[in-house]
N, C-alpha and C. Protein backbone atom coordinates (compact mmCIF):
# COMPACT_ATOMS: atom_id res chain seq x y z
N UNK A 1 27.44 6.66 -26.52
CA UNK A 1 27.29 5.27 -26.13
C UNK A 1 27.88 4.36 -27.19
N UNK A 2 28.36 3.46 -27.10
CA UNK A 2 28.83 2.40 -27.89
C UNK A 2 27.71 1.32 -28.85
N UNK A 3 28.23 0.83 -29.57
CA UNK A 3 27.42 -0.37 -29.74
C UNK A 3 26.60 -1.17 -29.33
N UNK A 4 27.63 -1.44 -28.29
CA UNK A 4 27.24 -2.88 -27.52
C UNK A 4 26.88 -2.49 -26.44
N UNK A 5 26.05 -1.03 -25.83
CA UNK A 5 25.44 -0.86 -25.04
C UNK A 5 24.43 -0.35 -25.51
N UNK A 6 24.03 0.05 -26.39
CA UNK A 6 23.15 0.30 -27.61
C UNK A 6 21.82 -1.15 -27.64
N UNK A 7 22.80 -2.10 -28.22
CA UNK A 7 21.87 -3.22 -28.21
C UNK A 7 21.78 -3.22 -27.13
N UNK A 8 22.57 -3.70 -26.24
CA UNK A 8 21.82 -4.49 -24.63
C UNK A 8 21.03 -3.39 -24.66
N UNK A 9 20.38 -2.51 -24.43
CA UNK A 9 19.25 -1.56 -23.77
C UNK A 9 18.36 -1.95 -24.93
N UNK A 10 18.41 -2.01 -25.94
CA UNK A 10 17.78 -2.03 -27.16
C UNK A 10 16.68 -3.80 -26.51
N UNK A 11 17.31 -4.79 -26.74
CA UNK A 11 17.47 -6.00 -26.12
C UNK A 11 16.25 -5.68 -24.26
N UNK A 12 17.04 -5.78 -23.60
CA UNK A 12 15.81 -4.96 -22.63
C UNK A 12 15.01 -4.57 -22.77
N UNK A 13 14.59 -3.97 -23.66
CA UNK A 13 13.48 -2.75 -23.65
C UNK A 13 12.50 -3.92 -24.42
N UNK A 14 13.11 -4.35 -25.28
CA UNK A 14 12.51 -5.82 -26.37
C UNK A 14 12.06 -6.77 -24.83
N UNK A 15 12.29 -7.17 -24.61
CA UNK A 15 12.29 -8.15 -23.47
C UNK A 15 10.90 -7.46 -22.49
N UNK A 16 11.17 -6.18 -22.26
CA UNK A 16 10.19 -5.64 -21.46
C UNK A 16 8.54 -5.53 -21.83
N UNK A 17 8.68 -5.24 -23.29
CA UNK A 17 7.92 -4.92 -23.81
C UNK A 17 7.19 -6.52 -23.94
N UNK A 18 8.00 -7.51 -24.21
CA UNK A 18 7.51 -9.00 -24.00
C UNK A 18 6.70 -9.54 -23.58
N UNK A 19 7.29 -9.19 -21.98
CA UNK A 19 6.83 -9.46 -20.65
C UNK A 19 5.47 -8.86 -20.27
N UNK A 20 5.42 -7.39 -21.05
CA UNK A 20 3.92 -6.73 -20.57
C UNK A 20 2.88 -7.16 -21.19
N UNK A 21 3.34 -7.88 -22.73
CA UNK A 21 2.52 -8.51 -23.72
C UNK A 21 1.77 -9.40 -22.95
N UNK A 22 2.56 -10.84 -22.51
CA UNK A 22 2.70 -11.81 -22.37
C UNK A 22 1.48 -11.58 -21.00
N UNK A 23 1.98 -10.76 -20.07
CA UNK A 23 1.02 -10.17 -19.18
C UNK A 23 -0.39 -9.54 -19.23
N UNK A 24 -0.62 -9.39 -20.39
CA UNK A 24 -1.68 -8.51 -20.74
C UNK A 24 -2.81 -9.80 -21.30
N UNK A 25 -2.06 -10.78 -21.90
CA UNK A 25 -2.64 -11.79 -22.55
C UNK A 25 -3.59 -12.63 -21.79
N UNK A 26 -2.53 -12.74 -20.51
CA UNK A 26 -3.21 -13.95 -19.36
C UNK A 26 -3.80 -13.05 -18.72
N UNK A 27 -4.30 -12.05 -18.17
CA UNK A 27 -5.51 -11.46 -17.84
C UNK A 27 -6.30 -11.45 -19.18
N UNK A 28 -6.44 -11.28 -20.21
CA UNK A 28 -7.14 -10.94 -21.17
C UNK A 28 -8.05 -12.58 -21.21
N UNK A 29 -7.41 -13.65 -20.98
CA UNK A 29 -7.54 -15.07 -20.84
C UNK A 29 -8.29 -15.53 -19.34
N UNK A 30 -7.73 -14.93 -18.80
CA UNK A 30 -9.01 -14.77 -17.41
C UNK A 30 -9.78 -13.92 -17.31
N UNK A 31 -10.03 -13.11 -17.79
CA UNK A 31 -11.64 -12.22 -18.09
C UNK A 31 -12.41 -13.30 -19.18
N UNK A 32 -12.08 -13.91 -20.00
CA UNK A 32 -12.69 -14.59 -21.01
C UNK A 32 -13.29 -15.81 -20.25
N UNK A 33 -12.56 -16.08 -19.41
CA UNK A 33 -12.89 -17.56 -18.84
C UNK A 33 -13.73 -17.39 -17.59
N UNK A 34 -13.88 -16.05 -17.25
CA UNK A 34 -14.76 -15.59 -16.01
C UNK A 34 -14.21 -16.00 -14.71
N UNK A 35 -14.86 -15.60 -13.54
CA UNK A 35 -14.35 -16.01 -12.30
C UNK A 35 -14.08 -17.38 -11.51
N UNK A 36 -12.72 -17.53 -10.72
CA UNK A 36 -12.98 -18.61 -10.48
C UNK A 36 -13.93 -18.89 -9.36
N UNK A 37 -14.35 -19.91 -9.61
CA UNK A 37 -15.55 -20.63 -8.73
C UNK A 37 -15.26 -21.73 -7.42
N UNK A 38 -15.19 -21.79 -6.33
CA UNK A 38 -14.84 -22.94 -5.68
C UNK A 38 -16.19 -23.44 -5.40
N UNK A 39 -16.33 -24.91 -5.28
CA UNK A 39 -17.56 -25.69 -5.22
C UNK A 39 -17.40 -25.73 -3.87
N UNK A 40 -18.07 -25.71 -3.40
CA UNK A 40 -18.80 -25.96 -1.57
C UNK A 40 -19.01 -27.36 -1.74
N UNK A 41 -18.80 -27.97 -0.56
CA UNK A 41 -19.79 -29.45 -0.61
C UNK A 41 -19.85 -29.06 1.04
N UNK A 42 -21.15 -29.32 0.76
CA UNK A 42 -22.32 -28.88 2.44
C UNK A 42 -22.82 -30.35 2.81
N UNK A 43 -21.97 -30.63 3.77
CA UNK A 43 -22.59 -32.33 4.51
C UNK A 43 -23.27 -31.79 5.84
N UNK A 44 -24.50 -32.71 5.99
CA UNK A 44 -25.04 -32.32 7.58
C UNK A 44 -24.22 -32.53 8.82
N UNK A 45 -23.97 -31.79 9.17
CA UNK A 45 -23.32 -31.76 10.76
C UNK A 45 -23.76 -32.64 11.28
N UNK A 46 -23.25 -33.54 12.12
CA UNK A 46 -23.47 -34.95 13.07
C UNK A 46 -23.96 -34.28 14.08
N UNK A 47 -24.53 -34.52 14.89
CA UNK A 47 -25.25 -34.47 16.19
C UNK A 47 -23.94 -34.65 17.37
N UNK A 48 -24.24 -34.08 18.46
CA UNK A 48 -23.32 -34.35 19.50
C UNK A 48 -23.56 -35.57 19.83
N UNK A 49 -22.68 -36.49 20.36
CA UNK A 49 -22.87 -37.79 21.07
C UNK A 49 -24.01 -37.66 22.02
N UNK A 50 -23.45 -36.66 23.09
CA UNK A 50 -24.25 -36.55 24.31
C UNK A 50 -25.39 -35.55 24.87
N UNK A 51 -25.87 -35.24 23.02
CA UNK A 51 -26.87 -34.52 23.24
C UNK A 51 -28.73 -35.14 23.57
N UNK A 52 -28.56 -36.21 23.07
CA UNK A 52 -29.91 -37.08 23.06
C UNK A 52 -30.20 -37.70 24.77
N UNK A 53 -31.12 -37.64 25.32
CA UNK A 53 -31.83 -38.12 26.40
C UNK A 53 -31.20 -39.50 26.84
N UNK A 54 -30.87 -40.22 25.64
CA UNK A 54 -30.68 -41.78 26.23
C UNK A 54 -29.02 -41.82 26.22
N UNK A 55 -27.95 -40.95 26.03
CA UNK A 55 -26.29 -40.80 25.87
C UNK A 55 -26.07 -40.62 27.18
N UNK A 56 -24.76 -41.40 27.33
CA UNK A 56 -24.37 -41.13 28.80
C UNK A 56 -24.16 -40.17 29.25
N UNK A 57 -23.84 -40.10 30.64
CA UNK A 57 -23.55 -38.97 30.89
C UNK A 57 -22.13 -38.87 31.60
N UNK A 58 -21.33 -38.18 31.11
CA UNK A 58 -19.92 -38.07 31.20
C UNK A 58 -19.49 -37.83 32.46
N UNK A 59 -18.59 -39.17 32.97
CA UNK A 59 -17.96 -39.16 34.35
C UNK A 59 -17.11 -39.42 34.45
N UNK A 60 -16.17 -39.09 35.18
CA UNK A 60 -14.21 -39.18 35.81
C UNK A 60 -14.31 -40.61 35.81
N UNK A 61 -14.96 -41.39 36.10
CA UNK A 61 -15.23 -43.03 36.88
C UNK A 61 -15.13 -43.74 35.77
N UNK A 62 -16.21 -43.36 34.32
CA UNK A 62 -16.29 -44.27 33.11
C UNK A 62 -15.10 -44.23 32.40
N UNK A 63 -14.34 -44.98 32.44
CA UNK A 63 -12.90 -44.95 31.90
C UNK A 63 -13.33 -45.46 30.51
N UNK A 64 -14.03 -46.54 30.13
CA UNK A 64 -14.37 -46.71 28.62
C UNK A 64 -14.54 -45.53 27.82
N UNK A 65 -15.93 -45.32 28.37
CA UNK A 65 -16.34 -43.70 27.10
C UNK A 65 -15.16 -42.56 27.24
N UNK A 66 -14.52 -42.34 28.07
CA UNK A 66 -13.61 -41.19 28.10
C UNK A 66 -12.25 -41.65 27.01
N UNK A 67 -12.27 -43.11 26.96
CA UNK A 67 -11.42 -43.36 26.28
C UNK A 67 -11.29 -43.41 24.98
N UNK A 68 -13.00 -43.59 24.61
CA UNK A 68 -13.12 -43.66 23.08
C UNK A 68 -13.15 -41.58 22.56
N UNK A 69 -12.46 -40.60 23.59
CA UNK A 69 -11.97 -39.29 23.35
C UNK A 69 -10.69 -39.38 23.43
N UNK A 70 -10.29 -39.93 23.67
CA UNK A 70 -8.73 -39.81 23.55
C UNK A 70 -7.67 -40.71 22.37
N UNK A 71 -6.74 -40.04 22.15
CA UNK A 71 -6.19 -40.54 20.85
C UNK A 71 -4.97 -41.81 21.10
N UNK A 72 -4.44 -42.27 20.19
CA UNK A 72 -3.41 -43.54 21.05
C UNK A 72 -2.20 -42.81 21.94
N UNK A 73 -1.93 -41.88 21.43
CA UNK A 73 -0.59 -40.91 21.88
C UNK A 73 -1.60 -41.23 23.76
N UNK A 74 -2.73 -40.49 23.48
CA UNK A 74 -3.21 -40.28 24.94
C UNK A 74 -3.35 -38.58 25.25
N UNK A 75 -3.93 -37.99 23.78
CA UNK A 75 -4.18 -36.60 23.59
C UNK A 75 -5.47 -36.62 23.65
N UNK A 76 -6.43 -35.53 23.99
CA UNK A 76 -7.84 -35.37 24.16
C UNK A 76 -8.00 -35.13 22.42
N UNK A 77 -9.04 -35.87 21.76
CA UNK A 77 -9.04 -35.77 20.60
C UNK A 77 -10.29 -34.36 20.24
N UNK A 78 -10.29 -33.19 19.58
CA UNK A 78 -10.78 -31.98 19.45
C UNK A 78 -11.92 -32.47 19.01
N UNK A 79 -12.75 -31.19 19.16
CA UNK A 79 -14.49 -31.15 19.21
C UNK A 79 -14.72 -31.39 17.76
N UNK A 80 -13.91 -30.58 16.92
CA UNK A 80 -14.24 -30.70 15.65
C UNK A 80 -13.44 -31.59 14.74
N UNK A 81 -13.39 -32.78 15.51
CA UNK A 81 -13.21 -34.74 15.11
C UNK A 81 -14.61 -35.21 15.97
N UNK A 82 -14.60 -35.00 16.87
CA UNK A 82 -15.45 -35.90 17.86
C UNK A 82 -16.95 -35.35 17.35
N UNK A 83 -17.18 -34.28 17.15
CA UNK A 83 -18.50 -33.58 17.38
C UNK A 83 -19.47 -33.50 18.39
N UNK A 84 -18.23 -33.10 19.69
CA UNK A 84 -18.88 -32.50 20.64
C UNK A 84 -19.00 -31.78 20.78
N UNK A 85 -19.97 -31.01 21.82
CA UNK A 85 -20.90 -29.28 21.84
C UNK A 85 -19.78 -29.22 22.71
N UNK A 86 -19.48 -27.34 22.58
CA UNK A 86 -18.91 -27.14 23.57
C UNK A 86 -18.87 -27.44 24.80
N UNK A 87 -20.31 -27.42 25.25
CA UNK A 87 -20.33 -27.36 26.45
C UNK A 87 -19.65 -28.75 27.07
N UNK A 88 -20.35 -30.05 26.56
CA UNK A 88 -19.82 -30.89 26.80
C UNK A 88 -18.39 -31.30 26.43
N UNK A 89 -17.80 -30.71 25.82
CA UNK A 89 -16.49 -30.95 25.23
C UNK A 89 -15.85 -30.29 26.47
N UNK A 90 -16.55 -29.25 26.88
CA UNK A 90 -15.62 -28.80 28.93
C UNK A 90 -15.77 -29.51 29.42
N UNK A 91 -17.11 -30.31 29.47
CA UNK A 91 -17.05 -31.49 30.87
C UNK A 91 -16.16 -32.50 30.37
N UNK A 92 -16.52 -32.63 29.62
CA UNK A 92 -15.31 -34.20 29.08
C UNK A 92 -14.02 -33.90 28.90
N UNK A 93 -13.28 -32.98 28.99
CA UNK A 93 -11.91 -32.61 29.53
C UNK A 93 -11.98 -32.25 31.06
N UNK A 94 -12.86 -31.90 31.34
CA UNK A 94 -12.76 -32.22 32.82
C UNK A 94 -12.54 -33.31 33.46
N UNK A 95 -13.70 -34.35 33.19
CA UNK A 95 -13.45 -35.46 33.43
C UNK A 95 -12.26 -36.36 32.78
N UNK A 96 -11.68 -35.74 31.52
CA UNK A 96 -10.61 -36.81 31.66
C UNK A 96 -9.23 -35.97 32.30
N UNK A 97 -9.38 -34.88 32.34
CA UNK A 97 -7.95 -34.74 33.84
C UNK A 97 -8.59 -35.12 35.04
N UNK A 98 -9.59 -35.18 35.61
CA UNK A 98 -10.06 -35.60 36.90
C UNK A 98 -9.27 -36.83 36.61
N UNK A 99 -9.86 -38.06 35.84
CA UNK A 99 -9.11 -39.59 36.11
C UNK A 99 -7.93 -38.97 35.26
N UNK A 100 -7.19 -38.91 34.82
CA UNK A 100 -5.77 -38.57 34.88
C UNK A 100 -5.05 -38.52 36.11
N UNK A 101 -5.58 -37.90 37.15
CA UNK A 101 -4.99 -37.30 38.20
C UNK A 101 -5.15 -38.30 39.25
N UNK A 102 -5.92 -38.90 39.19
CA UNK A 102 -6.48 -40.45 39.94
C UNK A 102 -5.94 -41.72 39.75
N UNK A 103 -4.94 -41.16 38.41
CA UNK A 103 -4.44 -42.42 37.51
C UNK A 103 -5.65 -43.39 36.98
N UNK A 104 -6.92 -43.24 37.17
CA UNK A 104 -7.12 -44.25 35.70
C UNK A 104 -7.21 -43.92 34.48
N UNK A 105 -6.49 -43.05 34.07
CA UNK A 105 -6.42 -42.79 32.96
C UNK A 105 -4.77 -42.57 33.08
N UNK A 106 -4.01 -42.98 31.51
CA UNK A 106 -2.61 -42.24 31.58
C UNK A 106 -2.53 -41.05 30.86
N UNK A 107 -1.11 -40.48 31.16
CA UNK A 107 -1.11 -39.01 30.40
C UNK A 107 -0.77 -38.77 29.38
N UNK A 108 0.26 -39.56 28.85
CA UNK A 108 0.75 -40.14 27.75
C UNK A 108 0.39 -41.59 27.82
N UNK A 109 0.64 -42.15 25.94
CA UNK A 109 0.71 -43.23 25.94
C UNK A 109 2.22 -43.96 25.42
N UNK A 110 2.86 -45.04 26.28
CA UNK A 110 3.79 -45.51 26.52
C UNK A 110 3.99 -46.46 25.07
């Protein structure tokens, strides 16, 4: 072998040996510092709109309340924005393609 292939491998091997250092260090630096931790933040779940006795009750006809579910585009806005129960989150897409289809409601918004 030559010289100058001598060093370069020589050089490499230096470099490698670096790299495993350098590697060995920052685990050695996260065992010291222990595990990471993510903090939870636990807020109470909202209640469904239309779970209480005195909440309307969801109809093709009430074009107001169906509207305060829908977004400006004129997309059904999801259960987990609104915090509706499933169940009612079926009727209230029901009812808003029912008036969709009746036109009082639009499908998009213009």
């Amino acid at each position: 072998m030559s010289t100058d292939q001598e060093e370069l491998t020589q050089v490499t091997e230096q470099e490698q040996n670096n790299n495993k250092n350098e590697s060995d260090e920052k685990s050695e630096e996260r065992s010291l510092q222990g595990p990471v931790v993510r903090l939870r933040r636990f807020s109470r779940r909202r209640a469904c709109p239309f779970a209480s006795q005195e909440a309307p009750e969801i109809d093709y006809k009430d074009v107001p309340l169906l509207q305060r579910f829908i977004s400006e585009r004129g997309k059904m806005i999801p259960a987990r924005l609104s915090n509706v129960s499933r169940k009612k989150q079926r009727e209230l897409a029901r009812a808003i393609k029912r008036a969709r289809y009746i036109a009082l409601l639009p499908y998009i918004a213009r």
